[in-house]
C-alpha atoms as a PDB file:
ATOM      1  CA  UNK A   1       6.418  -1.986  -1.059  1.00  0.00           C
ATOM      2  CA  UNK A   2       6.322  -2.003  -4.923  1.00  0.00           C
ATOM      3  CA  UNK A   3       7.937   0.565  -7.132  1.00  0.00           C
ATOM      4  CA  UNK A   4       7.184   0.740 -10.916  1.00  0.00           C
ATOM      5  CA  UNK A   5       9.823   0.172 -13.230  1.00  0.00           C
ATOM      6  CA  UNK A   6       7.493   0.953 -16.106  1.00  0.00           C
ATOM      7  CA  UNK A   7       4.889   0.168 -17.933  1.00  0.00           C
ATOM      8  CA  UNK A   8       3.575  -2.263 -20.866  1.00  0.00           C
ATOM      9  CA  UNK A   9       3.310   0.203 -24.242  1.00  0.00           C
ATOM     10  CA  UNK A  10       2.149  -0.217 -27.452  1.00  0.00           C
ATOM     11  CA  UNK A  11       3.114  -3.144 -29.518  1.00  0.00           C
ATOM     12  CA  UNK A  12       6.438  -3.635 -31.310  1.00  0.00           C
ATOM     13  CA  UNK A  13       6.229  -6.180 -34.030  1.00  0.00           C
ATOM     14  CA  UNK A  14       4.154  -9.360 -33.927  1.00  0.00           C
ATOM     15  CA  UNK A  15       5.370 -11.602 -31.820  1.00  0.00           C
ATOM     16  CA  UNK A  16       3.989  -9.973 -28.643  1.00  0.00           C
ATOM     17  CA  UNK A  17       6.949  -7.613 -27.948  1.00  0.00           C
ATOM     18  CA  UNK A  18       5.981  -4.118 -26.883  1.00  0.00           C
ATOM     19  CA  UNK A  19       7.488  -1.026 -26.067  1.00  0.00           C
ATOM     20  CA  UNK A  20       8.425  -0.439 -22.184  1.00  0.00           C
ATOM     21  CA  UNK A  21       6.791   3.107 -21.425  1.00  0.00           C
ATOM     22  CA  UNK A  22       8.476   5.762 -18.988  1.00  0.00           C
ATOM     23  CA  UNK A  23      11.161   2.996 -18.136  1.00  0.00           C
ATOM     24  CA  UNK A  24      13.630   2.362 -15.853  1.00  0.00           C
ATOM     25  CA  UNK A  25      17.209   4.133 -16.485  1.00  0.00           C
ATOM     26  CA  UNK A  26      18.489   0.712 -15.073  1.00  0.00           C
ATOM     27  CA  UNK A  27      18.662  -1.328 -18.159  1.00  0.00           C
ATOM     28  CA  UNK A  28      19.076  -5.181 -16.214  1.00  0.00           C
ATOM     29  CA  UNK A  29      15.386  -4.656 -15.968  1.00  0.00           C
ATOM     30  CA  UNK A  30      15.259  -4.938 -19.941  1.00  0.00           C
ATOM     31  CA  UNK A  31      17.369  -8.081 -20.596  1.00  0.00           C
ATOM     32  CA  UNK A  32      16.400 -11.673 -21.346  1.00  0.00           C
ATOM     33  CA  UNK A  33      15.935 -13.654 -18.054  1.00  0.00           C
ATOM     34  CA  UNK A  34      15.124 -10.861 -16.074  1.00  0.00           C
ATOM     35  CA  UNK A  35      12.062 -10.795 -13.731  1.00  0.00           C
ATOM     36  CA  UNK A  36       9.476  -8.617 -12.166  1.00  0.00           C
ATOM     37  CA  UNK A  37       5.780  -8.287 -11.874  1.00  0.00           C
ATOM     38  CA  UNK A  38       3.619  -7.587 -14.537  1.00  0.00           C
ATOM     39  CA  UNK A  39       0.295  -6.231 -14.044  1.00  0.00           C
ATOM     40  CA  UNK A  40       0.547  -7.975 -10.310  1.00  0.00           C
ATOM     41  CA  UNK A  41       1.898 -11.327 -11.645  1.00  0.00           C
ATOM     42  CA  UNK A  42       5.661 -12.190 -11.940  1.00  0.00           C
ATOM     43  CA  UNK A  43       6.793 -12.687 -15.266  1.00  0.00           C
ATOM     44  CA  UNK A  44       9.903 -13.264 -17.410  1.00  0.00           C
ATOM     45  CA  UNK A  45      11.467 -11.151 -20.297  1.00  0.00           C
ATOM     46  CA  UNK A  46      12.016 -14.248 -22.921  1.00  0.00           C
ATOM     47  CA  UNK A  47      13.678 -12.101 -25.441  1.00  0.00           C
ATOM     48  CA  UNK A  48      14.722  -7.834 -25.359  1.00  0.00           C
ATOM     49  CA  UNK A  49      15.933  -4.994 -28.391  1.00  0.00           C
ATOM     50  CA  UNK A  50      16.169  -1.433 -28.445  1.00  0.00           C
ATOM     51  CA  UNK A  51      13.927   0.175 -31.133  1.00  0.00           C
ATOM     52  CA  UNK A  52      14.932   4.469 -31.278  1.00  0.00           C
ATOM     53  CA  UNK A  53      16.348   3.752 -28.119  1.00  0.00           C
ATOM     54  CA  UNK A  54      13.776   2.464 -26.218  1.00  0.00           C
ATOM     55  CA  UNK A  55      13.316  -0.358 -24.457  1.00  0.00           C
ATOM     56  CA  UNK A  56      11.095  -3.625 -26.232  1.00  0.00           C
ATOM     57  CA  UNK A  57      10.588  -6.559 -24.415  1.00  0.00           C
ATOM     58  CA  UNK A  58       8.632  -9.931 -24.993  1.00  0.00           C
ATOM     59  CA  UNK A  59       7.301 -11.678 -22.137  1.00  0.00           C
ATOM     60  CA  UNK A  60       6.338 -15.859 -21.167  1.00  0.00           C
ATOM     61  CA  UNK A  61       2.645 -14.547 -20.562  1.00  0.00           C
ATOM     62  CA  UNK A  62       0.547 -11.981 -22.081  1.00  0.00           C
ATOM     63  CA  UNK A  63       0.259  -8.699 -20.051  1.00  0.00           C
ATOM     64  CA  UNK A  64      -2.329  -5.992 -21.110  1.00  0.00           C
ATOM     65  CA  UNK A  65      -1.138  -2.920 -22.234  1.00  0.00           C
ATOM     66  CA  UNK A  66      -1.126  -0.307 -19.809  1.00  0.00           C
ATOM     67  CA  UNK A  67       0.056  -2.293 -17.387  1.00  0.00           C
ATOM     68  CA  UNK A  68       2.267  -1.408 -14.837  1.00  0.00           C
ATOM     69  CA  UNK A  69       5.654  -3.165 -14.557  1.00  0.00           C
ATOM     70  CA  UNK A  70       6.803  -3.737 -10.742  1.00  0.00           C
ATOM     71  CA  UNK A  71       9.288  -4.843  -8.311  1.00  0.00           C
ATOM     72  CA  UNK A  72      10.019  -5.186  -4.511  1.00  0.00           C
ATOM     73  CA  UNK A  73      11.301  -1.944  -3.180  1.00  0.00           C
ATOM     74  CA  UNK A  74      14.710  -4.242  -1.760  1.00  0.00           C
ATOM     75  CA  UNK A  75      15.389  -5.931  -4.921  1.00  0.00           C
ATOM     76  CA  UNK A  76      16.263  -1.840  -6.374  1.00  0.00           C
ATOM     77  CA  UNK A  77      19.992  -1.425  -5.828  1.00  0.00           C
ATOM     78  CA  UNK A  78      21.387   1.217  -2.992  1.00  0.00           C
ATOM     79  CA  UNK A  79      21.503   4.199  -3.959  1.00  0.00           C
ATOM     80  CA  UNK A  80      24.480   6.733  -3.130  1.00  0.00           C
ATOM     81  CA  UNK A  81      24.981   9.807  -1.474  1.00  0.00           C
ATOM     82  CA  UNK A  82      23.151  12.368  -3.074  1.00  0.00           C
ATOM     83  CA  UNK A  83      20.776   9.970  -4.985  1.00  0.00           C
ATOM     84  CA  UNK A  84      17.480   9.300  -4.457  1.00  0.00           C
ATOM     85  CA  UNK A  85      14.969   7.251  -6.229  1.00  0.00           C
ATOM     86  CA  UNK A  86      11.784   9.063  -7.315  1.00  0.00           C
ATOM     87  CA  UNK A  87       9.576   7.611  -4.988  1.00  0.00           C
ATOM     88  CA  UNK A  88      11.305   8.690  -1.764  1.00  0.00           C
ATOM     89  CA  UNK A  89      10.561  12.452  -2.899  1.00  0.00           C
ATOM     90  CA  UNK A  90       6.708  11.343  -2.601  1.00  0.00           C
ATOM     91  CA  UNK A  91       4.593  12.885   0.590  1.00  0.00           C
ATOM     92  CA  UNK A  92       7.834  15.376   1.614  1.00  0.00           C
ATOM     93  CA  UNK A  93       7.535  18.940   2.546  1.00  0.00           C
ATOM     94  CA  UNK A  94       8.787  21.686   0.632  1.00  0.00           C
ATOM     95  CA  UNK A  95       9.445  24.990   2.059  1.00  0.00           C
ATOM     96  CA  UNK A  96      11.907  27.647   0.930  1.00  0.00           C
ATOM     97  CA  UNK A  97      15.182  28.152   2.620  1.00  0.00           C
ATOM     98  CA  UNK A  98      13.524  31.417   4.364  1.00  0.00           C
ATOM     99  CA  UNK A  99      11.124  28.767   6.139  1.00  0.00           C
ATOM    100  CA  UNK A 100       8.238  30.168   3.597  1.00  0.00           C
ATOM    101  CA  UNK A 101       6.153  26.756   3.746  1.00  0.00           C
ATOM    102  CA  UNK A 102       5.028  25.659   0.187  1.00  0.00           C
ATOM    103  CA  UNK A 103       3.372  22.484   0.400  1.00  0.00           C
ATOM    104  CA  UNK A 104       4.219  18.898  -0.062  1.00  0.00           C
ATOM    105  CA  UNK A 105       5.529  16.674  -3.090  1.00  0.00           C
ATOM    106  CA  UNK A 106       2.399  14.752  -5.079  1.00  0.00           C
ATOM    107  CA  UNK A 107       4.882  14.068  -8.879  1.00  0.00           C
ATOM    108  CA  UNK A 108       8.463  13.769  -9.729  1.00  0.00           C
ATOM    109  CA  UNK A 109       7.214  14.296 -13.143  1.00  0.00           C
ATOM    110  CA  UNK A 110      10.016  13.552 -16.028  1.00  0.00           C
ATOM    111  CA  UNK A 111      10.527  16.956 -17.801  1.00  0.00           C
ATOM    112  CA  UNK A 112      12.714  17.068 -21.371  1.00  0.00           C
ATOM    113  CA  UNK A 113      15.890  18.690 -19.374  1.00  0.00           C
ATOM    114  CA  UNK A 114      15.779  18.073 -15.645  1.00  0.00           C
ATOM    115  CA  UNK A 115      12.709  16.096 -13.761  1.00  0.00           C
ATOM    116  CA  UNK A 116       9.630  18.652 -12.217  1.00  0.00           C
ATOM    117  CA  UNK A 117       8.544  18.104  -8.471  1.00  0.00           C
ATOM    118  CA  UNK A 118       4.575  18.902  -8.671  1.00  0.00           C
ATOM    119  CA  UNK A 119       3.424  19.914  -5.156  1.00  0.00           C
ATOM    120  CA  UNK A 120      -0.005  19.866  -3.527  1.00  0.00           C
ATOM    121  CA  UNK A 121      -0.481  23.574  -4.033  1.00  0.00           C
ATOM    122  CA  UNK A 122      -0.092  23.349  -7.293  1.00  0.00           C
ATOM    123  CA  UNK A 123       3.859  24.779  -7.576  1.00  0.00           C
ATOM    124  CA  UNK A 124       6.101  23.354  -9.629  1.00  0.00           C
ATOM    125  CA  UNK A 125       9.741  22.745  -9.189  1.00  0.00           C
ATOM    126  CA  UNK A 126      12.952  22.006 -11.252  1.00  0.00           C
ATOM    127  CA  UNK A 127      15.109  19.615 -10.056  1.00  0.00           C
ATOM    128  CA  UNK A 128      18.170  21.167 -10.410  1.00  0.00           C
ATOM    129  CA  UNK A 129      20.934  22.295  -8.436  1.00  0.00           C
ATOM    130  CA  UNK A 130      20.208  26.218  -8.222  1.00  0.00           C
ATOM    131  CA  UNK A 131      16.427  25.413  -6.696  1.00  0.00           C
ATOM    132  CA  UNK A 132      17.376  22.048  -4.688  1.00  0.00           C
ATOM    133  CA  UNK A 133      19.535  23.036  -1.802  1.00  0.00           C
ATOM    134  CA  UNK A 134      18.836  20.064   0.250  1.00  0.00           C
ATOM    135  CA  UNK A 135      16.876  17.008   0.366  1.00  0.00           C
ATOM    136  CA  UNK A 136      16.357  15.368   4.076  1.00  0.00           C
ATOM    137  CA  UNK A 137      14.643  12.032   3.823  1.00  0.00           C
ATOM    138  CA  UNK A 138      14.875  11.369   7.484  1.00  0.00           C
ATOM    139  CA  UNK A 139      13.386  14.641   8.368  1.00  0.00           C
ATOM    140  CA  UNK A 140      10.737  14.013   5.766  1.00  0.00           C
ATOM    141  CA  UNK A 141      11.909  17.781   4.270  1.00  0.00           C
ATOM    142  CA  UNK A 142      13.111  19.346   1.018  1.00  0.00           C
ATOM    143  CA  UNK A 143      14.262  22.677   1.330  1.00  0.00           C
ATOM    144  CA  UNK A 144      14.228  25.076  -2.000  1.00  0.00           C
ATOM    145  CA  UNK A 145      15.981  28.402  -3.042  1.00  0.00           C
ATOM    146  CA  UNK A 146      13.483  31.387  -3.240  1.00  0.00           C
ATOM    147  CA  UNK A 147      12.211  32.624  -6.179  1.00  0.00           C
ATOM    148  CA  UNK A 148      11.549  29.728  -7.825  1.00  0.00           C
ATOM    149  CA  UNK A 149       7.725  29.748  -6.517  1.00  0.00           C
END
């Protein structure tokens, strides 16, 4: 399984470097001599800088913009109690801690203060503490505090 890490953004400069788009908080991804796949084909970062804080990268091939940035799920580091990546939150069910049923999760979509879980129905969910009582990945189940659908 691959999970994106980001994706290829505008250009930075004219050497070929480019802005990484919705990137990875797990900055070994964004140093020279790392590797992943770009746009389905492994590639090298031959030389990295932060521009506002971002992320800019050059890599040995051209890769179209757009493009997503990948790795094997295995080669992601473990992740602790508690954590979870993004991903894993993908296809779950969501029902409310009264056993109200309210669909399943189709986006962890980044928000400016705390990510958003987009469901099927069309709810949306913070990601914090006070909605989020438990996440089960086993049981393939979030459960949710009422009120906040």
């Amino acid at each position: 399984m691959r999970v994106q890490i980001g994706k290829v953004g505008r250009p930075h400069g004219i050497d070929g470097a480019f802005f990484v788009e919705q990137p990875s908080d797990d900055k070994r991804w964004w140093t020279t001599g790392a590797t992943f796949l770009a746009g389905g084909a492994a590639a090298e970062v031959v030389a990295h800088r932060t521009s506002s804080g971002r992320p800019v990268i050059k890599l040995d091939r051209h890769v179209e913009r757009g493009a997503a940035l990948e790795v094997e799920r295995d080669a992601l580091p473990a992740t602790e109690d508690d954590e979870y990546y993004a991903f894993q939150l993908i296809g779950l069910s969501v029902a409310e801690d009264n056993g109200r049923a309210l669909g399943s999760v189709k986006v962890v979509a980044p928000g400016v203060a705390n990510d958003v879980l987009e469901l099927d129905t069309g709810v949306l969910l913070p990601m914090v503490e006070e909605c989020i009582l438990k996440i089960d990945l086993e049981a393939g189940r979030i459960t949710v505090a009422e009120g906040f659908a």
